[in-house]
PDB file of N, CA and C in Angstrom:
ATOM      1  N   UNK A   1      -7.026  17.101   9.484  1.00  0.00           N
ATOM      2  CA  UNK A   1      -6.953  16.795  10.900  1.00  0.00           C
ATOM      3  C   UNK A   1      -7.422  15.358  11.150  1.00  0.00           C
ATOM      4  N   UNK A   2      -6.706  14.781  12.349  1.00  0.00           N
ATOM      5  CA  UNK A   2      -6.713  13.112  12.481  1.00  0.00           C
ATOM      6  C   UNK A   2      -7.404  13.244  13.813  1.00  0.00           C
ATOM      7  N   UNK A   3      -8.606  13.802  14.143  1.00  0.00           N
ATOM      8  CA  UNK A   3      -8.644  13.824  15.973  1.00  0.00           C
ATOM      9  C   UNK A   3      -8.766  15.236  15.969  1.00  0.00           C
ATOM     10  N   UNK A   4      -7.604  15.612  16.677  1.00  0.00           N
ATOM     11  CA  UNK A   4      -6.869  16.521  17.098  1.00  0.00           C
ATOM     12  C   UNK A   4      -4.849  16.782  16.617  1.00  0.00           C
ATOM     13  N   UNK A   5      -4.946  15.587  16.102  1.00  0.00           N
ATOM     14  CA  UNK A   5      -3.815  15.782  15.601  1.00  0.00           C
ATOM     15  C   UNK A   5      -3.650  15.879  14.138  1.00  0.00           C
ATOM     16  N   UNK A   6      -2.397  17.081  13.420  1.00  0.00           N
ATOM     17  CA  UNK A   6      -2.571  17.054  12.263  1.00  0.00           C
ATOM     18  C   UNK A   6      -2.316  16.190  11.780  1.00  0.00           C
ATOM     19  N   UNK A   7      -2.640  15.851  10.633  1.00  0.00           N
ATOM     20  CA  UNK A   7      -2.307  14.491   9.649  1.00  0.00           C
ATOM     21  C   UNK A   7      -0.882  14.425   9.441  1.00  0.00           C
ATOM     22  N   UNK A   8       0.335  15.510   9.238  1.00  0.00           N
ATOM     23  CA  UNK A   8       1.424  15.377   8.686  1.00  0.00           C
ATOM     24  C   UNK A   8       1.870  14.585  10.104  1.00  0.00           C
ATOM     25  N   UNK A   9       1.684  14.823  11.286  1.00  0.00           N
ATOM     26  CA  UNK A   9       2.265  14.463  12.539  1.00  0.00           C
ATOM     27  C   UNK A   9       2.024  12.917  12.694  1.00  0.00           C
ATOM     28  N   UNK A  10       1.013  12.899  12.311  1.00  0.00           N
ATOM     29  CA  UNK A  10       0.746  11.181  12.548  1.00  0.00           C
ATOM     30  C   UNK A  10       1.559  10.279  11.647  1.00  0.00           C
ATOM     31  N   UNK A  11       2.532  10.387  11.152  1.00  0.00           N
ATOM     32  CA  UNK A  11       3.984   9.808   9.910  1.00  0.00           C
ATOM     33  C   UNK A  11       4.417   9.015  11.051  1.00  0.00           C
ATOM     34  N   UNK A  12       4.881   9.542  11.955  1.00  0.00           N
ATOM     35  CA  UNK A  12       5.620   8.679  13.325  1.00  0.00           C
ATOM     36  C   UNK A  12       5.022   7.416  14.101  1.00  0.00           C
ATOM     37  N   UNK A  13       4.081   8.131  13.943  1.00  0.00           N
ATOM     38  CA  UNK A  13       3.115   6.598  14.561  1.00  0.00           C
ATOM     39  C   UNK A  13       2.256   5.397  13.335  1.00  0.00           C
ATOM     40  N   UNK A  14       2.538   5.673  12.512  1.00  0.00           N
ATOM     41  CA  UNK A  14       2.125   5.060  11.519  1.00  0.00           C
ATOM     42  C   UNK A  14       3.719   4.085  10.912  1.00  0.00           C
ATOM     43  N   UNK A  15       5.056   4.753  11.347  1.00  0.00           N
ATOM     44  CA  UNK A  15       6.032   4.172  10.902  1.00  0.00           C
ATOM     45  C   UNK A  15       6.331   3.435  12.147  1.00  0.00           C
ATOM     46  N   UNK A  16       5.328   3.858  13.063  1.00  0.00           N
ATOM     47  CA  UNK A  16       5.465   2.913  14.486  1.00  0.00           C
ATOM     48  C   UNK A  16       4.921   1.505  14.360  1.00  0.00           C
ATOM     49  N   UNK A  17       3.794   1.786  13.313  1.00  0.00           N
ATOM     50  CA  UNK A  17       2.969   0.380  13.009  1.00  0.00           C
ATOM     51  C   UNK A  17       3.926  -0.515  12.063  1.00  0.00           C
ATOM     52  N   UNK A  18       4.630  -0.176  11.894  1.00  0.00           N
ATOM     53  CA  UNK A  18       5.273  -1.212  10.760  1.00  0.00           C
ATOM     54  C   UNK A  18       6.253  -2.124  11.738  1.00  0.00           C
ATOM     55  N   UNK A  19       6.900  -1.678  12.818  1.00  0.00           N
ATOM     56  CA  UNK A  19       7.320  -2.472  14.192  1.00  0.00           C
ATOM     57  C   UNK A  19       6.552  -2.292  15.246  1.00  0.00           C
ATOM     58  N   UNK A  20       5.447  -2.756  15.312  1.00  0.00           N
ATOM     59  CA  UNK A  20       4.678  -2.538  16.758  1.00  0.00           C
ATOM     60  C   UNK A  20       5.186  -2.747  18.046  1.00  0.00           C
ATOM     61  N   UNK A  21       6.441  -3.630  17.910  1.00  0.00           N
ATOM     62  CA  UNK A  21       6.871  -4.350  19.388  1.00  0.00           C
ATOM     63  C   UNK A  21       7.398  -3.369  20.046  1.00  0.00           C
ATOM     64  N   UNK A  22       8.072  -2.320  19.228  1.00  0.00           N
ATOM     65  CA  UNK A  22       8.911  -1.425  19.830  1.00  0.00           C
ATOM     66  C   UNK A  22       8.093  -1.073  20.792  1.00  0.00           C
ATOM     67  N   UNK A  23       8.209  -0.451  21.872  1.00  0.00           N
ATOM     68  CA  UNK A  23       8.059   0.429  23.018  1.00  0.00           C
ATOM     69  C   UNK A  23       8.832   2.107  22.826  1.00  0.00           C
ATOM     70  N   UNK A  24      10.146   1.560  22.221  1.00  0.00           N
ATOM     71  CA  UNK A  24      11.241   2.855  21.850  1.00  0.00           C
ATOM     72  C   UNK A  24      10.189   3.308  21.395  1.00  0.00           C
ATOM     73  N   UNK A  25       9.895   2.878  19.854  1.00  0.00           N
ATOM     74  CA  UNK A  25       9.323   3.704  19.083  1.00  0.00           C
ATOM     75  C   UNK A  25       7.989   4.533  19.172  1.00  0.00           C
ATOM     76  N   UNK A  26       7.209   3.817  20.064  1.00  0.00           N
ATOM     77  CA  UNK A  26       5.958   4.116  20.561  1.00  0.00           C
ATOM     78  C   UNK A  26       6.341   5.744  20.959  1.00  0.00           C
ATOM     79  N   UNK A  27       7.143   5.794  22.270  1.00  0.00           N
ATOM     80  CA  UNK A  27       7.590   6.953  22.929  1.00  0.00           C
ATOM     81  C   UNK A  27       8.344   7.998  21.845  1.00  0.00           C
ATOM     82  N   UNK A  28       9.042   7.690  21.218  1.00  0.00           N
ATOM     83  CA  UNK A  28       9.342   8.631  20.104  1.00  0.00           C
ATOM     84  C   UNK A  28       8.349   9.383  19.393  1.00  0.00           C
ATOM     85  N   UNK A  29       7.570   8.222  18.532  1.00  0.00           N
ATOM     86  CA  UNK A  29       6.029   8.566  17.621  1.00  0.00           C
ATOM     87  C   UNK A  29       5.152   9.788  18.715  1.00  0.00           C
ATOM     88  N   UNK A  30       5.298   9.465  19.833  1.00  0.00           N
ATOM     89  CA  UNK A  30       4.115  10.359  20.516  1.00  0.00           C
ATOM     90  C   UNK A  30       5.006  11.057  21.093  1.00  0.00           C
ATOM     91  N   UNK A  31       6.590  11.728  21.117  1.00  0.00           N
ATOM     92  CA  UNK A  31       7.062  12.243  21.457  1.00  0.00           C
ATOM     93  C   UNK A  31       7.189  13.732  19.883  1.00  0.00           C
ATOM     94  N   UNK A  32       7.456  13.020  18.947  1.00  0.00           N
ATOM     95  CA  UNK A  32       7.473  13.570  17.998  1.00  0.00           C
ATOM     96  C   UNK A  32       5.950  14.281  17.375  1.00  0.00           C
ATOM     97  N   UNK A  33       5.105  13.332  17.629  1.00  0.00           N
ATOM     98  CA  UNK A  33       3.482  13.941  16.840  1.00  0.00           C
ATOM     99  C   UNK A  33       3.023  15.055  18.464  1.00  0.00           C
ATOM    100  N   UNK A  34       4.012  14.966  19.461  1.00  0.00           N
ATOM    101  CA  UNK A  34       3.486  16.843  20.428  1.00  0.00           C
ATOM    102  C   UNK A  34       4.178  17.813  19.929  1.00  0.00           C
ATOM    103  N   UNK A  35       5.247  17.461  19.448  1.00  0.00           N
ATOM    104  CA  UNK A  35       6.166  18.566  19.154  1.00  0.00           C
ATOM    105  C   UNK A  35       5.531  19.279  17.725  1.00  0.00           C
ATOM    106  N   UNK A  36       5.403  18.243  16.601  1.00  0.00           N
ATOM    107  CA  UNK A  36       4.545  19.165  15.222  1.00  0.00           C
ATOM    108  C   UNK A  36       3.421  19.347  15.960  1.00  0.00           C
ATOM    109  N   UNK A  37       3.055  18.956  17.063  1.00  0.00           N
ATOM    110  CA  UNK A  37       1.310  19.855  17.322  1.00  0.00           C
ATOM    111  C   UNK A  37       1.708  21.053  17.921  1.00  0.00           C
ATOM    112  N   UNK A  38       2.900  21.017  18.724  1.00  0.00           N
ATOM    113  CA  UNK A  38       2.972  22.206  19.430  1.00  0.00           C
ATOM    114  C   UNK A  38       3.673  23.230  18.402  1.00  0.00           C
ATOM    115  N   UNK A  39       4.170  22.931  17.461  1.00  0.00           N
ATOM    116  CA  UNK A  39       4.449  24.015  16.492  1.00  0.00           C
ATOM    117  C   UNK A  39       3.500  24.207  15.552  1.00  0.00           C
ATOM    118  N   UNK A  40       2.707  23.681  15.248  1.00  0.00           N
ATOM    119  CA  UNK A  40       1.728  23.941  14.704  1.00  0.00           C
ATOM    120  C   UNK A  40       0.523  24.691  15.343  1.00  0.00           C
ATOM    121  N   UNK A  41       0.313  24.774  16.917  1.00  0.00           N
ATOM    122  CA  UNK A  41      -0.182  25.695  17.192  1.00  0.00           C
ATOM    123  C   UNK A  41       0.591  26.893  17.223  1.00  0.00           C
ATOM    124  N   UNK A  42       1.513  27.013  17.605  1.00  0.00           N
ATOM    125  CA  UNK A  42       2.270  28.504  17.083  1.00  0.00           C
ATOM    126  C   UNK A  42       2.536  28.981  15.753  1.00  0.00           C
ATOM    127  N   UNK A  43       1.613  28.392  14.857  1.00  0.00           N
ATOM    128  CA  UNK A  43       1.838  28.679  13.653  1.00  0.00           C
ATOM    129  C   UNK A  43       2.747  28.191  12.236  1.00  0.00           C
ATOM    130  N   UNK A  44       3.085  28.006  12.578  1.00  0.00           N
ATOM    131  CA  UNK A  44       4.553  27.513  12.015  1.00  0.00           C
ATOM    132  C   UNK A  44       4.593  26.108  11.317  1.00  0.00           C
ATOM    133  N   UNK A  45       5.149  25.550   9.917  1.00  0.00           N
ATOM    134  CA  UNK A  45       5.045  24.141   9.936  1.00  0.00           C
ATOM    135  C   UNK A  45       6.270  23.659  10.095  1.00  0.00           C
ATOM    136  N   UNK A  46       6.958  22.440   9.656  1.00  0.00           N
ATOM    137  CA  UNK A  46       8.135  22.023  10.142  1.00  0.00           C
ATOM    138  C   UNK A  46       8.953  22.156   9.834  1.00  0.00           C
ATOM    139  N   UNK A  47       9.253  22.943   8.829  1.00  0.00           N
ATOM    140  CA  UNK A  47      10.126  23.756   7.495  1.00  0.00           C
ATOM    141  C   UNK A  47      10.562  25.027   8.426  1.00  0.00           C
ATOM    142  N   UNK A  48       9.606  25.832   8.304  1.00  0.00           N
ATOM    143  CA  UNK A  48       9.932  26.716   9.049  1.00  0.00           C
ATOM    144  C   UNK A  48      10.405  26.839  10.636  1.00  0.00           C
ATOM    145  N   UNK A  49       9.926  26.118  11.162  1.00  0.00           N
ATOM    146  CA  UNK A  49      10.368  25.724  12.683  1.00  0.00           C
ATOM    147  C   UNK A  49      12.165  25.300  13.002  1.00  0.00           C
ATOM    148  N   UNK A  50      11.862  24.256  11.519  1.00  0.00           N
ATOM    149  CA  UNK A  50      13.683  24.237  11.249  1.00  0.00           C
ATOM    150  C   UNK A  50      14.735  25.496  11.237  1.00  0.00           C
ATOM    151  N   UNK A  51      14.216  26.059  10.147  1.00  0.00           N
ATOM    152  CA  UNK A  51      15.088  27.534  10.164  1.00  0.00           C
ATOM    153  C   UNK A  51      14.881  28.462  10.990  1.00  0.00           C
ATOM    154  N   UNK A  52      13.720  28.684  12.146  1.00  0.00           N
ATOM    155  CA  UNK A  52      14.102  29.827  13.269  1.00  0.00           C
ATOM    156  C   UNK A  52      15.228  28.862  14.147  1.00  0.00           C
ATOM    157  N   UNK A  53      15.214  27.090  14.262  1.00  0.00           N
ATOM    158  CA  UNK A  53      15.643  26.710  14.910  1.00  0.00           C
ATOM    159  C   UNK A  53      17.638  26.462  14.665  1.00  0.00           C
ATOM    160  N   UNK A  54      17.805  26.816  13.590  1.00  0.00           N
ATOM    161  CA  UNK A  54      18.805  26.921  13.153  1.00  0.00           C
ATOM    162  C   UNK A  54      19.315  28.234  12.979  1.00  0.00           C
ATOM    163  N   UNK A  55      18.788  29.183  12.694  1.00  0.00           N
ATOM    164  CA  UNK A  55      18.865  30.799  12.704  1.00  0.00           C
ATOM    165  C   UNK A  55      19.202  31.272  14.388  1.00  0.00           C
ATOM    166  N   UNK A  56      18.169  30.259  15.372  1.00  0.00           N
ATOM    167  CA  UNK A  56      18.648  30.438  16.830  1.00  0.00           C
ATOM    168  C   UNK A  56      19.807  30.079  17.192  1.00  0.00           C
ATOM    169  N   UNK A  57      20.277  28.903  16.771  1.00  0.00           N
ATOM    170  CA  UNK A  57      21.662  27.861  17.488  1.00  0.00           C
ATOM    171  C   UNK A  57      22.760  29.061  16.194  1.00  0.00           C
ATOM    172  N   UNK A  58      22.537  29.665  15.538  1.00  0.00           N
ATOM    173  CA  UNK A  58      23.741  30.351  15.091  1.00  0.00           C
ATOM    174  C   UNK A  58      23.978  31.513  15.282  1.00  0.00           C
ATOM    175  N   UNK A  59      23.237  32.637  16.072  1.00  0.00           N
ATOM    176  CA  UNK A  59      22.773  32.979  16.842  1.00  0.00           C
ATOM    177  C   UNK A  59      23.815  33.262  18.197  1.00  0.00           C
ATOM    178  N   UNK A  60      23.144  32.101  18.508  1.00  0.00           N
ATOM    179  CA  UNK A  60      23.428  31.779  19.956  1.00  0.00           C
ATOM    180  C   UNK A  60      24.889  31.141  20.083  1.00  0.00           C
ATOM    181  N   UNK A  61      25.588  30.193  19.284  1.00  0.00           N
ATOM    182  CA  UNK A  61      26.842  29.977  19.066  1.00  0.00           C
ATOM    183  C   UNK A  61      27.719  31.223  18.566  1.00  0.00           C
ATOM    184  N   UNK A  62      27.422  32.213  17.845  1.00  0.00           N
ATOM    185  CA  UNK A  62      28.224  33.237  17.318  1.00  0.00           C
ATOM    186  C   UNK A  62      28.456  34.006  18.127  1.00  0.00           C
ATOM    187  N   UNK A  63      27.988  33.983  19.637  1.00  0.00           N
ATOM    188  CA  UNK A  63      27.906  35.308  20.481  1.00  0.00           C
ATOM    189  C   UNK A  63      26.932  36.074  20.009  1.00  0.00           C
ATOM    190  N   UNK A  64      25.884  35.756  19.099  1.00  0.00           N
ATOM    191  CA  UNK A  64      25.201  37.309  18.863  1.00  0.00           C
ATOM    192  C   UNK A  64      25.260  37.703  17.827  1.00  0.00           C
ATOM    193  N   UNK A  65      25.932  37.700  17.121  1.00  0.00           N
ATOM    194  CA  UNK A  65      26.863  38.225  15.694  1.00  0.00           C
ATOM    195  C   UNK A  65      26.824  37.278  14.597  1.00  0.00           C
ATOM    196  N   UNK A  66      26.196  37.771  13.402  1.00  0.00           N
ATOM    197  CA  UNK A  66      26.365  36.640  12.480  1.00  0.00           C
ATOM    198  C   UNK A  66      27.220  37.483  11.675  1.00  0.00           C
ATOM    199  N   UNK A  67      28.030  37.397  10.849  1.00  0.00           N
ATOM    200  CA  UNK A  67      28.568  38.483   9.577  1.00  0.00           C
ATOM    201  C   UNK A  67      28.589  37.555   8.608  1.00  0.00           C
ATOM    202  N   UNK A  68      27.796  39.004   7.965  1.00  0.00           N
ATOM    203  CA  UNK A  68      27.211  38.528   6.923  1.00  0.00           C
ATOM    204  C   UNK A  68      28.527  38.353   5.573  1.00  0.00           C
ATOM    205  N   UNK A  69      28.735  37.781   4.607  1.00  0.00           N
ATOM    206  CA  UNK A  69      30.024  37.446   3.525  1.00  0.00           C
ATOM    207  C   UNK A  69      29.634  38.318   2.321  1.00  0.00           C
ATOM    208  N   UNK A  70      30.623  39.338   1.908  1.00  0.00           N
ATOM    209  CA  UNK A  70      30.882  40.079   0.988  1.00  0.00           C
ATOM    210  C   UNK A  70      30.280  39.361  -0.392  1.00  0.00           C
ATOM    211  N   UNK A  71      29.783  40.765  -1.009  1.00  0.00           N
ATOM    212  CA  UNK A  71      28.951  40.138  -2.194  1.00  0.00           C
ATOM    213  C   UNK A  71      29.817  39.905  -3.070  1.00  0.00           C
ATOM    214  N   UNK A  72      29.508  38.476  -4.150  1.00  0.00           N
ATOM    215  CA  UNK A  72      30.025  38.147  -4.887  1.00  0.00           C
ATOM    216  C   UNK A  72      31.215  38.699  -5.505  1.00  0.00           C
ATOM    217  N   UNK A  73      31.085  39.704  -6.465  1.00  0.00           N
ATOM    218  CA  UNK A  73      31.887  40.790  -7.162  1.00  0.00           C
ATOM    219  C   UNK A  73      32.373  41.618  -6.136  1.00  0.00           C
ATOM    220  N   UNK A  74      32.360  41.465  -4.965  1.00  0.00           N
ATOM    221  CA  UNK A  74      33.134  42.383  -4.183  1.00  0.00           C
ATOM    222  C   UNK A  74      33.868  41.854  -3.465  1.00  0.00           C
ATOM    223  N   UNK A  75      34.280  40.603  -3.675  1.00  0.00           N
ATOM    224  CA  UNK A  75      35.106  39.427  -2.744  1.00  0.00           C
ATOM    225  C   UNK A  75      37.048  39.518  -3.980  1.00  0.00           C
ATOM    226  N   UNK A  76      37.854  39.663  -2.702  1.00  0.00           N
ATOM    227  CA  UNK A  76      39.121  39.873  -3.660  1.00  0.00           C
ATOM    228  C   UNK A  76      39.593  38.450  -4.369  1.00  0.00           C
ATOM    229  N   UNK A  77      39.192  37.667  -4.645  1.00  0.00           N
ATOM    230  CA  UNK A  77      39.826  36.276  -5.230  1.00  0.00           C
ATOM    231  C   UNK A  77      38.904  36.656  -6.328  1.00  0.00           C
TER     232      UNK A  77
END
């Protein structure tokens, strides 16, 4: 822990220091180091946050329905 913030989160603002002038980047870095805090209080690290977040959008694009693809040896080709 850096503070209050975890150490992996602080990457953004540290790649902020290498262009300080930015302003963009400023707002990104501290846009990005709430988001790993806020998943990191729900548990979760950024690995995993990826795949509920991708498991959701397919999901949610499929209508609901994922189907699942016939096992190997049971596929006719």
């Amino acid at each position: 822990m850096l503070w209050f913030v975890e150490s992996y989160a602080a990457l953004p603002l540290v790649l902020w220091l290498l262009d300080i002038g930015q302003l963009a980047l400023l707002g990104l870095a501290v846009a990005l180091i709430a988001g790993l805090t806020a998943i990191r209080y729900f548990g979760l690290d950024a690995r995993a946050a990826y795949r509920l977040l991708g498991a959701f959008l397919i999901q949610a694009l499929g209508g609901g329905h994922v189907r699942a693809s016939p096992a190997h040896d049971r596929r006719p080709y």
